[in-house]
N, C-alpha and C. Protein backbone atom coordinates (compact mmCIF):
# COMPACT_ATOMS: atom_id res chain seq x y z
N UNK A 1 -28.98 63.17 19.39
CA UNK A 1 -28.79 63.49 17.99
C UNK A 1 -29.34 62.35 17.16
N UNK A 2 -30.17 62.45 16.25
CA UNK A 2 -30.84 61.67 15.18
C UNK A 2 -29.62 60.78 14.55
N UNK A 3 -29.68 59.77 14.56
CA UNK A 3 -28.65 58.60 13.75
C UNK A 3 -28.34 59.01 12.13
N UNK A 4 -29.06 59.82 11.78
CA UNK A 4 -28.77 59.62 10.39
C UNK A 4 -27.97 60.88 10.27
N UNK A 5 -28.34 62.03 10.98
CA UNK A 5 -27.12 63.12 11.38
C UNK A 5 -26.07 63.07 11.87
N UNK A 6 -25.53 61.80 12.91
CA UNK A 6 -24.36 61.61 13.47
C UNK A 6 -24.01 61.03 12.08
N UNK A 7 -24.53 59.98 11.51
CA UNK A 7 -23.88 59.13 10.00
C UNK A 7 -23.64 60.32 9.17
N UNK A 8 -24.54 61.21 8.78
CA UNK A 8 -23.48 62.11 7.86
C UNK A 8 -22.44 62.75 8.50
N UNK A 9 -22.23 63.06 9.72
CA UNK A 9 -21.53 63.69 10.11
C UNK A 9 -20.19 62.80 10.30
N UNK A 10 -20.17 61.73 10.49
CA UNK A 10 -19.00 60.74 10.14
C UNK A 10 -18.26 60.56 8.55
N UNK A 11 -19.78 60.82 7.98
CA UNK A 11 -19.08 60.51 6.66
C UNK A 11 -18.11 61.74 6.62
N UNK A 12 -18.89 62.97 6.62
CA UNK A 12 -17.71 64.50 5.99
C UNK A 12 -16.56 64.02 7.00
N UNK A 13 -16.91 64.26 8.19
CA UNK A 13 -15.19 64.09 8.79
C UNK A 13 -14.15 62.87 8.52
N UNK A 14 -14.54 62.31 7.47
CA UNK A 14 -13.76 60.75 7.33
C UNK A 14 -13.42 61.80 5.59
N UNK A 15 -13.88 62.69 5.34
CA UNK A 15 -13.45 63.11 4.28
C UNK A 15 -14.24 63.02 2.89
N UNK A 16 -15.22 62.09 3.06
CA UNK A 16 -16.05 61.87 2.04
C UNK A 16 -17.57 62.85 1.81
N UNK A 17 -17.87 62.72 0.74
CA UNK A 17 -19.28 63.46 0.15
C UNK A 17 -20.02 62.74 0.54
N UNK A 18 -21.22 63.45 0.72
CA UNK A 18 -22.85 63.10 0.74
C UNK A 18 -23.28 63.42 -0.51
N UNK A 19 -23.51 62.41 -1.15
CA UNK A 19 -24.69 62.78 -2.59
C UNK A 19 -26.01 62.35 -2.53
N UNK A 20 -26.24 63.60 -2.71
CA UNK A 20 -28.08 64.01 -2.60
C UNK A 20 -28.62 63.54 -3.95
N UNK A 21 -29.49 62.92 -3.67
CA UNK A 21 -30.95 62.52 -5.10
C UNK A 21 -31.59 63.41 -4.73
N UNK A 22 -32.01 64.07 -3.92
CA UNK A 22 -32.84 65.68 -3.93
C UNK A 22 -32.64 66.65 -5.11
N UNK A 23 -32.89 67.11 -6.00
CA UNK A 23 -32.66 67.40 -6.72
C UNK A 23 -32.00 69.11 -6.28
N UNK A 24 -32.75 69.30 -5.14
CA UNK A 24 -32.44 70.92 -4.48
C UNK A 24 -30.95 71.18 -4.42
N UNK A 25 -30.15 69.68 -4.16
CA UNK A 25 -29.05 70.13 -3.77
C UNK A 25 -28.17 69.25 -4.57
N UNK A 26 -28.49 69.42 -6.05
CA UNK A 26 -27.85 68.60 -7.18
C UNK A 26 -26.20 69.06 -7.27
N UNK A 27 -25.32 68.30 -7.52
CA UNK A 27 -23.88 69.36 -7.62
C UNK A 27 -23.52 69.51 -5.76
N UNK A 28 -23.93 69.27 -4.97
CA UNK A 28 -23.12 70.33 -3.77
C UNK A 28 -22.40 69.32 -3.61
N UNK A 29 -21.08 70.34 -2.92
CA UNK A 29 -19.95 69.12 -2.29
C UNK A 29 -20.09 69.40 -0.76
N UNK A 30 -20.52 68.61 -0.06
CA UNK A 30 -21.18 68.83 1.37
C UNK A 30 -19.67 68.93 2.21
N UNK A 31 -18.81 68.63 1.83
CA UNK A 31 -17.25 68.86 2.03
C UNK A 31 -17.00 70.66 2.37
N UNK A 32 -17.57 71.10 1.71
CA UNK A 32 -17.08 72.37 1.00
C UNK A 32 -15.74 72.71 0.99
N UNK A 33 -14.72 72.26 0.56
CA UNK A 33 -13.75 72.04 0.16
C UNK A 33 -13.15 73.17 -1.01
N UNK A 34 -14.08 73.11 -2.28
CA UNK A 34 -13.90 73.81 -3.26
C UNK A 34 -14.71 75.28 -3.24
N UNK A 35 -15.91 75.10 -2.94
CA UNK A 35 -17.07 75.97 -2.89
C UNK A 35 -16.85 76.06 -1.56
N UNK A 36 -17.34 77.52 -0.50
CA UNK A 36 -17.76 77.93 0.76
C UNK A 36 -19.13 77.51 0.70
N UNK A 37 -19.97 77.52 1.25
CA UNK A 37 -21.30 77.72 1.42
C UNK A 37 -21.89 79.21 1.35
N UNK A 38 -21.13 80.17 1.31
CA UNK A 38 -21.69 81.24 0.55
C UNK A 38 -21.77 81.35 -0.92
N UNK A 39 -20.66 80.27 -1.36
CA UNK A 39 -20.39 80.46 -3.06
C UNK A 39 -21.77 79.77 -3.28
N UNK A 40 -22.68 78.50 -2.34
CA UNK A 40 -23.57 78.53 -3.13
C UNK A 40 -25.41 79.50 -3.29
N UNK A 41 -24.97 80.77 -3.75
CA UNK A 41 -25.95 81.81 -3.37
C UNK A 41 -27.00 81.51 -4.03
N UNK A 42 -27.07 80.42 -5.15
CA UNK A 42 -28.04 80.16 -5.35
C UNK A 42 -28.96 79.39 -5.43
N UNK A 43 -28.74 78.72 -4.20
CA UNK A 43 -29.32 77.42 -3.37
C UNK A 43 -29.74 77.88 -2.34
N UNK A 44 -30.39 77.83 -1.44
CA UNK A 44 -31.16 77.89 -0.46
C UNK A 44 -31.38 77.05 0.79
N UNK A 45 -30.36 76.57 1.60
CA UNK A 45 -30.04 75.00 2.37
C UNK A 45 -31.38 75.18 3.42
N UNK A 46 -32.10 74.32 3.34
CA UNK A 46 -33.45 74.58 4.05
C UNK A 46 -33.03 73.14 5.44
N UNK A 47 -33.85 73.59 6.09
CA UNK A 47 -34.06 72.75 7.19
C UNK A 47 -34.71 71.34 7.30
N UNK A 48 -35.51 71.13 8.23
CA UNK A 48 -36.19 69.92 8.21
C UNK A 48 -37.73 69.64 7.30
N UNK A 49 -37.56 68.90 6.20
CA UNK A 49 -38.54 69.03 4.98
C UNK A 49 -39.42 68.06 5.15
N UNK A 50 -39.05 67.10 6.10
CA UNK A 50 -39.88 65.80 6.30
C UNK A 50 -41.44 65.94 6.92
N UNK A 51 -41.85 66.98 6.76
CA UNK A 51 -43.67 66.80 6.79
C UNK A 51 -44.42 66.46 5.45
N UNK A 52 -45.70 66.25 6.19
CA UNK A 52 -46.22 65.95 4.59
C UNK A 52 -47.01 67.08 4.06
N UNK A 53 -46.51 68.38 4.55
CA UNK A 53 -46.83 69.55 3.85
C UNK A 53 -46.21 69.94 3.27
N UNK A 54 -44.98 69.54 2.52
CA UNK A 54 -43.75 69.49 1.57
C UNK A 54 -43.93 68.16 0.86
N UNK A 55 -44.40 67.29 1.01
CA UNK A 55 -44.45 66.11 0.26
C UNK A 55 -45.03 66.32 -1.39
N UNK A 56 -44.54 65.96 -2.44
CA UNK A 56 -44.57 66.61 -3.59
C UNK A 56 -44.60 68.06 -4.24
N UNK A 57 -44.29 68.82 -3.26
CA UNK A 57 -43.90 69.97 -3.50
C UNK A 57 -42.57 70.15 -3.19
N UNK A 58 -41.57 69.98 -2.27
CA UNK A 58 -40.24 70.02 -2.07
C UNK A 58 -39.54 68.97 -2.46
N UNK A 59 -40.43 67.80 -2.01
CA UNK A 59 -39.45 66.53 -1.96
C UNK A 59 -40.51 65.11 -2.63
N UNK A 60 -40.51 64.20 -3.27
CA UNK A 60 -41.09 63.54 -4.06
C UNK A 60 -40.97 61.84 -3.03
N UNK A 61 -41.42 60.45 -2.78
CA UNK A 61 -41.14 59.46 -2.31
C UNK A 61 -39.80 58.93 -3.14
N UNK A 62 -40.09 59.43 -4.41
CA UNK A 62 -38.84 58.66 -5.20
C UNK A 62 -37.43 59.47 -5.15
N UNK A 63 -37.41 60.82 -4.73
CA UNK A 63 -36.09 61.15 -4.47
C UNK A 63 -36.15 60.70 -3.10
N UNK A 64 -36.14 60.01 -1.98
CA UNK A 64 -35.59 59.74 -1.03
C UNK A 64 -34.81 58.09 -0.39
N UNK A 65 -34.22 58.40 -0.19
CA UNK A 65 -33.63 56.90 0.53
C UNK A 65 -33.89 56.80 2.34
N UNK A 66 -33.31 58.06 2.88
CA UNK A 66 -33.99 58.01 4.39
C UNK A 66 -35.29 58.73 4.64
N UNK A 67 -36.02 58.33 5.35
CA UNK A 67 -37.31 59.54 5.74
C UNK A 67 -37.21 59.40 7.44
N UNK A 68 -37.95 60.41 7.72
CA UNK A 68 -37.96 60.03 9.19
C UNK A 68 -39.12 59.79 9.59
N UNK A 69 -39.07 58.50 10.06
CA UNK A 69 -40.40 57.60 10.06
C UNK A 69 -41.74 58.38 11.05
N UNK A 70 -41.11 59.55 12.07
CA UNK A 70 -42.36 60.09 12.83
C UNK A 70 -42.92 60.99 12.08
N UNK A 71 -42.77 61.76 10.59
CA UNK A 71 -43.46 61.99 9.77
C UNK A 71 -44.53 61.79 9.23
N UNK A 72 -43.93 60.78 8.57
CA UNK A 72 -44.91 60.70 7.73
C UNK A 72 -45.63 59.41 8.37
């Protein structure tokens, strides 16, 4: 499992949010706590974005803090 997936996955089970600078997923509570993940129908939770055939079209250098370095 990728390190940065076990780390979020520590964070939710310790109870805490992930806040996204992605703008795709502005507002979510990765908790879902309040919201299901069906309540958010009008979001679209996409998969792995890290090619550079999404690079300024999905995702920008300046919204990110991790990348995954065999990408790009």
């Amino acid at each position: 499992m990728a390190k940065e997936v076990l780390m979020s996955r520590k964070i939710l089970e310790n109870g805490w949010n992930i806040g996204s600078l992605f703008m795709h997923y502005k507002d979510v509570d990765f908790r879902f706590k309040i919201n299901t993940l069906k309540d958010y129908n009008n979001i679209k939770f996409l998969g792995d974005i890290m090619y550079p055939r999404f690079m300024n079209t999905l995702w920008n250098k300046y919204e990110l803090v991790f990348i995954k370095g065999n990408r790009i």
